[in-house]
C-alpha atoms as a PDB file:
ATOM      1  CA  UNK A   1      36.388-206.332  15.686  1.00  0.00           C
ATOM      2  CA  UNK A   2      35.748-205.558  19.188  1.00  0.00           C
ATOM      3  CA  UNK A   3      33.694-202.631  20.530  1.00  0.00           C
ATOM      4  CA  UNK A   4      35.458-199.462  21.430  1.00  0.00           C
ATOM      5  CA  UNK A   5      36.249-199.041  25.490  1.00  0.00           C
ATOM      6  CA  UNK A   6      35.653-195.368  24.805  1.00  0.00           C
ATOM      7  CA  UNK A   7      35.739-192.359  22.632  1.00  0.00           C
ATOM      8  CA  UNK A   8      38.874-189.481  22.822  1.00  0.00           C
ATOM      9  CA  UNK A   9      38.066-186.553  20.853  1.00  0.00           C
ATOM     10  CA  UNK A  10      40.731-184.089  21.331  1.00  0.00           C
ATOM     11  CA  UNK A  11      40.151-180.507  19.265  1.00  0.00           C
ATOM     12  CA  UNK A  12      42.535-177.358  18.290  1.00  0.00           C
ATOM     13  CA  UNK A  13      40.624-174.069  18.277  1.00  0.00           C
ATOM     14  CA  UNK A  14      42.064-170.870  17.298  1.00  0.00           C
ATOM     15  CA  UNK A  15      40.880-166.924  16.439  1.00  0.00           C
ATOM     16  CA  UNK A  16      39.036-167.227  19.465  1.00  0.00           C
ATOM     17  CA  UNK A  17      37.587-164.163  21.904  1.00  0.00           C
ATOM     18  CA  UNK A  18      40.740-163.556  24.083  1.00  0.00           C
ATOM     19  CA  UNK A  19      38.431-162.025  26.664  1.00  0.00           C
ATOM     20  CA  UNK A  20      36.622-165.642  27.200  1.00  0.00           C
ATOM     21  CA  UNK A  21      39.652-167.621  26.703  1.00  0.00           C
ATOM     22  CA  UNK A  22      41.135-165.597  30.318  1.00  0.00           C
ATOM     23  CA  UNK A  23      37.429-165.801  31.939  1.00  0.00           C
ATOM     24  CA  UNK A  24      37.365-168.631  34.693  1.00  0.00           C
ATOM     25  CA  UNK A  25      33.631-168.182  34.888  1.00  0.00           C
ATOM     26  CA  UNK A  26      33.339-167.750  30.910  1.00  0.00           C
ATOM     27  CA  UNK A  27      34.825-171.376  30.157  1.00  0.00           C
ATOM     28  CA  UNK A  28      32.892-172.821  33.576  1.00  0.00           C
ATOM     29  CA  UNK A  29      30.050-172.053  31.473  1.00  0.00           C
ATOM     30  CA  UNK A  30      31.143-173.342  28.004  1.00  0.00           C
ATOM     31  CA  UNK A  31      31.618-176.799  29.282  1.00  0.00           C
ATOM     32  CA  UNK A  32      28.469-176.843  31.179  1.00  0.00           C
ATOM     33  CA  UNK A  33      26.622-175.836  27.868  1.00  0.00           C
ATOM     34  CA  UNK A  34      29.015-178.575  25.542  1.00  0.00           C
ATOM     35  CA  UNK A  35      28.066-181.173  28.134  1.00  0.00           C
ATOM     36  CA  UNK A  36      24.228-180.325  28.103  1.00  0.00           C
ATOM     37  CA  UNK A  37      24.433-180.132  23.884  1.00  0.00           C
ATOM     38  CA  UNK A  38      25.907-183.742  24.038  1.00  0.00           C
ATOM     39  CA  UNK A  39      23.483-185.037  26.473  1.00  0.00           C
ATOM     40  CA  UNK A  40      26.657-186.171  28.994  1.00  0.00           C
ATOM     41  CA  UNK A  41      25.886-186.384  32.591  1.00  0.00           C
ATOM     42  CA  UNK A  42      28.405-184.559  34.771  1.00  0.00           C
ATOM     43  CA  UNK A  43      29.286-185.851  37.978  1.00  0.00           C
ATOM     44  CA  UNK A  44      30.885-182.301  39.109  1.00  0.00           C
ATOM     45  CA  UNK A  45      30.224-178.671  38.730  1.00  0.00           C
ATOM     46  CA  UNK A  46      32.924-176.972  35.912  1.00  0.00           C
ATOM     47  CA  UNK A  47      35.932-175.950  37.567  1.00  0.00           C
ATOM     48  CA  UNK A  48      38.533-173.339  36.191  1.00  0.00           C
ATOM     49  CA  UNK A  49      41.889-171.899  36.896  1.00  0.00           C
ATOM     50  CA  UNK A  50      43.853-168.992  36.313  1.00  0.00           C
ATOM     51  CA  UNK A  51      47.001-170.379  34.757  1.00  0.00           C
ATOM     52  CA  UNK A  52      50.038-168.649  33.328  1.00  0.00           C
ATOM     53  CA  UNK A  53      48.858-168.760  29.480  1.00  0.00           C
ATOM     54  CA  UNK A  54      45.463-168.642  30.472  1.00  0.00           C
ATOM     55  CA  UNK A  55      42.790-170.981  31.961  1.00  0.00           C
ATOM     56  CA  UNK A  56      42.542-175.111  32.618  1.00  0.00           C
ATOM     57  CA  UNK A  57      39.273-175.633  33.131  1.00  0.00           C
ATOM     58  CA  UNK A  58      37.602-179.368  33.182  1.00  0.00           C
ATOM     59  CA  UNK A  59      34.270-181.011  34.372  1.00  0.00           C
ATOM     60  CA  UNK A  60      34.107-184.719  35.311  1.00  0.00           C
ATOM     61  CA  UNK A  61      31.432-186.990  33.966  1.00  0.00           C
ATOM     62  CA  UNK A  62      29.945-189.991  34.549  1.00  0.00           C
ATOM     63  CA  UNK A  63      30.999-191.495  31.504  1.00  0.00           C
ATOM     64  CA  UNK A  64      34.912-189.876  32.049  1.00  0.00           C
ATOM     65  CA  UNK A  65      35.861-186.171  31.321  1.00  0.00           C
ATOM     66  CA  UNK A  66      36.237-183.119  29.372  1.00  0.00           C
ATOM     67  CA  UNK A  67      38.833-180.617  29.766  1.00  0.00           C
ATOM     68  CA  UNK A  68      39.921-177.209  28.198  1.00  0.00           C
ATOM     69  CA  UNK A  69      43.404-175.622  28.453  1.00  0.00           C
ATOM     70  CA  UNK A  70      43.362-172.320  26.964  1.00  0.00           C
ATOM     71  CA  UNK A  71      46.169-170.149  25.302  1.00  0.00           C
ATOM     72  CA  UNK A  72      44.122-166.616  25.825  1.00  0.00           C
ATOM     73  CA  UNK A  73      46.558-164.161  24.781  1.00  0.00           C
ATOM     74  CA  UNK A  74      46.947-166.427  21.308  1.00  0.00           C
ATOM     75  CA  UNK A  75      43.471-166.939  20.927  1.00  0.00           C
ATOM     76  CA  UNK A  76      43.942-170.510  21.145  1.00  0.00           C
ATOM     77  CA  UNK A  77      42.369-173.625  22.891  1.00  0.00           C
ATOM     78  CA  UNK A  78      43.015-177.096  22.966  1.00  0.00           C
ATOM     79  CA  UNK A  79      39.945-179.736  24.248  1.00  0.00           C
ATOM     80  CA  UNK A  80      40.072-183.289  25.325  1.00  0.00           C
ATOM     81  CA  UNK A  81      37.170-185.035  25.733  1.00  0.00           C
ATOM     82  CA  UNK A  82      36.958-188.560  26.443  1.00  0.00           C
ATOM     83  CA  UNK A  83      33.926-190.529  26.830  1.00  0.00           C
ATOM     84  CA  UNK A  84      32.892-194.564  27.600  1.00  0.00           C
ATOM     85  CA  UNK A  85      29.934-193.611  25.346  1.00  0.00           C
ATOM     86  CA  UNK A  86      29.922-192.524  21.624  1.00  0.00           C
ATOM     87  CA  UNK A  87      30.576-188.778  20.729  1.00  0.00           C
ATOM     88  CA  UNK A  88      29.340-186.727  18.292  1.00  0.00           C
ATOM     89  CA  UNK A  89      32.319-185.238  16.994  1.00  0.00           C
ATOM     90  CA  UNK A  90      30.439-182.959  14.583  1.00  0.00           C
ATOM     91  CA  UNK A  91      27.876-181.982  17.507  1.00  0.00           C
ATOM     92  CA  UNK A  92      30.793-181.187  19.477  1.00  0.00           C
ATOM     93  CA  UNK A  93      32.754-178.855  16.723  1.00  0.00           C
ATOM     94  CA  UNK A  94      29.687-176.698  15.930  1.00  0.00           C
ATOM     95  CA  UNK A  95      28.412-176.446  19.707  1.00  0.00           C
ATOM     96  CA  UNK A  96      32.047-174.931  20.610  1.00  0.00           C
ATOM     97  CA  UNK A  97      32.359-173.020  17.438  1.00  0.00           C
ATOM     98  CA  UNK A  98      29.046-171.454  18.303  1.00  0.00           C
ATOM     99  CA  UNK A  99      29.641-170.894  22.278  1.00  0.00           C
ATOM    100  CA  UNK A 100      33.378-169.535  21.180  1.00  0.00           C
ATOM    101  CA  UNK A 101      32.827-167.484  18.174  1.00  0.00           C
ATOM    102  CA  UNK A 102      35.401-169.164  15.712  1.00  0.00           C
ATOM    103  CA  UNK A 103      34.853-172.136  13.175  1.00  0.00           C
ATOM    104  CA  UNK A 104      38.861-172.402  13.145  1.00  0.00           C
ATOM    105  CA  UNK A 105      38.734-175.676  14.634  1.00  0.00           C
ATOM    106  CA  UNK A 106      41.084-178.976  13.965  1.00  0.00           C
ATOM    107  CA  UNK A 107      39.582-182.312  15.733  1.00  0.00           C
ATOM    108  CA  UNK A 108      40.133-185.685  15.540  1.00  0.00           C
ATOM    109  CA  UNK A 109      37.849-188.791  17.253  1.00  0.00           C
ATOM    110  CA  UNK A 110      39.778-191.437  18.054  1.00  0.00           C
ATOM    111  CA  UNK A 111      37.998-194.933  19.226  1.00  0.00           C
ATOM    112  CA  UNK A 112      39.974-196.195  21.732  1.00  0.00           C
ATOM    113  CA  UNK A 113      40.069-199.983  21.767  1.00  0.00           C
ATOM    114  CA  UNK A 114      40.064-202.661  24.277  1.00  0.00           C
END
């Protein structure tokens, strides 16, 4: 079997604080913290948006991405994070559970072959 090109692990969070799911700034600093809790290198500083359900925020890293597109007035999130190295999917889950206040999370890791 060949080794995987990269890891996708792509999350569904829910009963989350509506305040931080609207905050620019607030998810600009939940990435930065999931980042430094998976020992990922960014290659950019967080950026966030206002959108019209709530905020896109992402963060480029050297080994690809992670981005966050939030439903605020739901309470809802949805994350996709791909990487070139492995991911701990369970590191991930609790370190956003704990920065977001909710264990309602559905994820799935998905190695993404050559």
């Amino acid at each position: 079997m060949s080794k995987p090109l990269g890891w996708h692990w792509m999350a569904q969070i829910a009963d989350a604080p509506r305040g931080v799911l609207a905050d620019p700034a607030a998810l600009r600093d939940v990435l930065a913290a999931v980042v430094d809790a998976l020992g990922l290198r960014a290659v950019s500083a967080p950026t966030a948006v206002p959108t019209a359900s709530g905020v896109a925020a992402v963060v480029l890293l050297a080994e690809s991405h992670l981005a966050v597109h939030t439903l605020a007035a739901e309470g809802r999130a949805l994350v996709d994070l791909f990487s070139c190295t492995p991911v701990d999917a369970a590191l991930a889950r609790r370190t956003f559970a704990r920065l977001l206040g909710t264990d309602a999370i559905r994820d799935e890791l998905v190695e993404r072959l050559p």
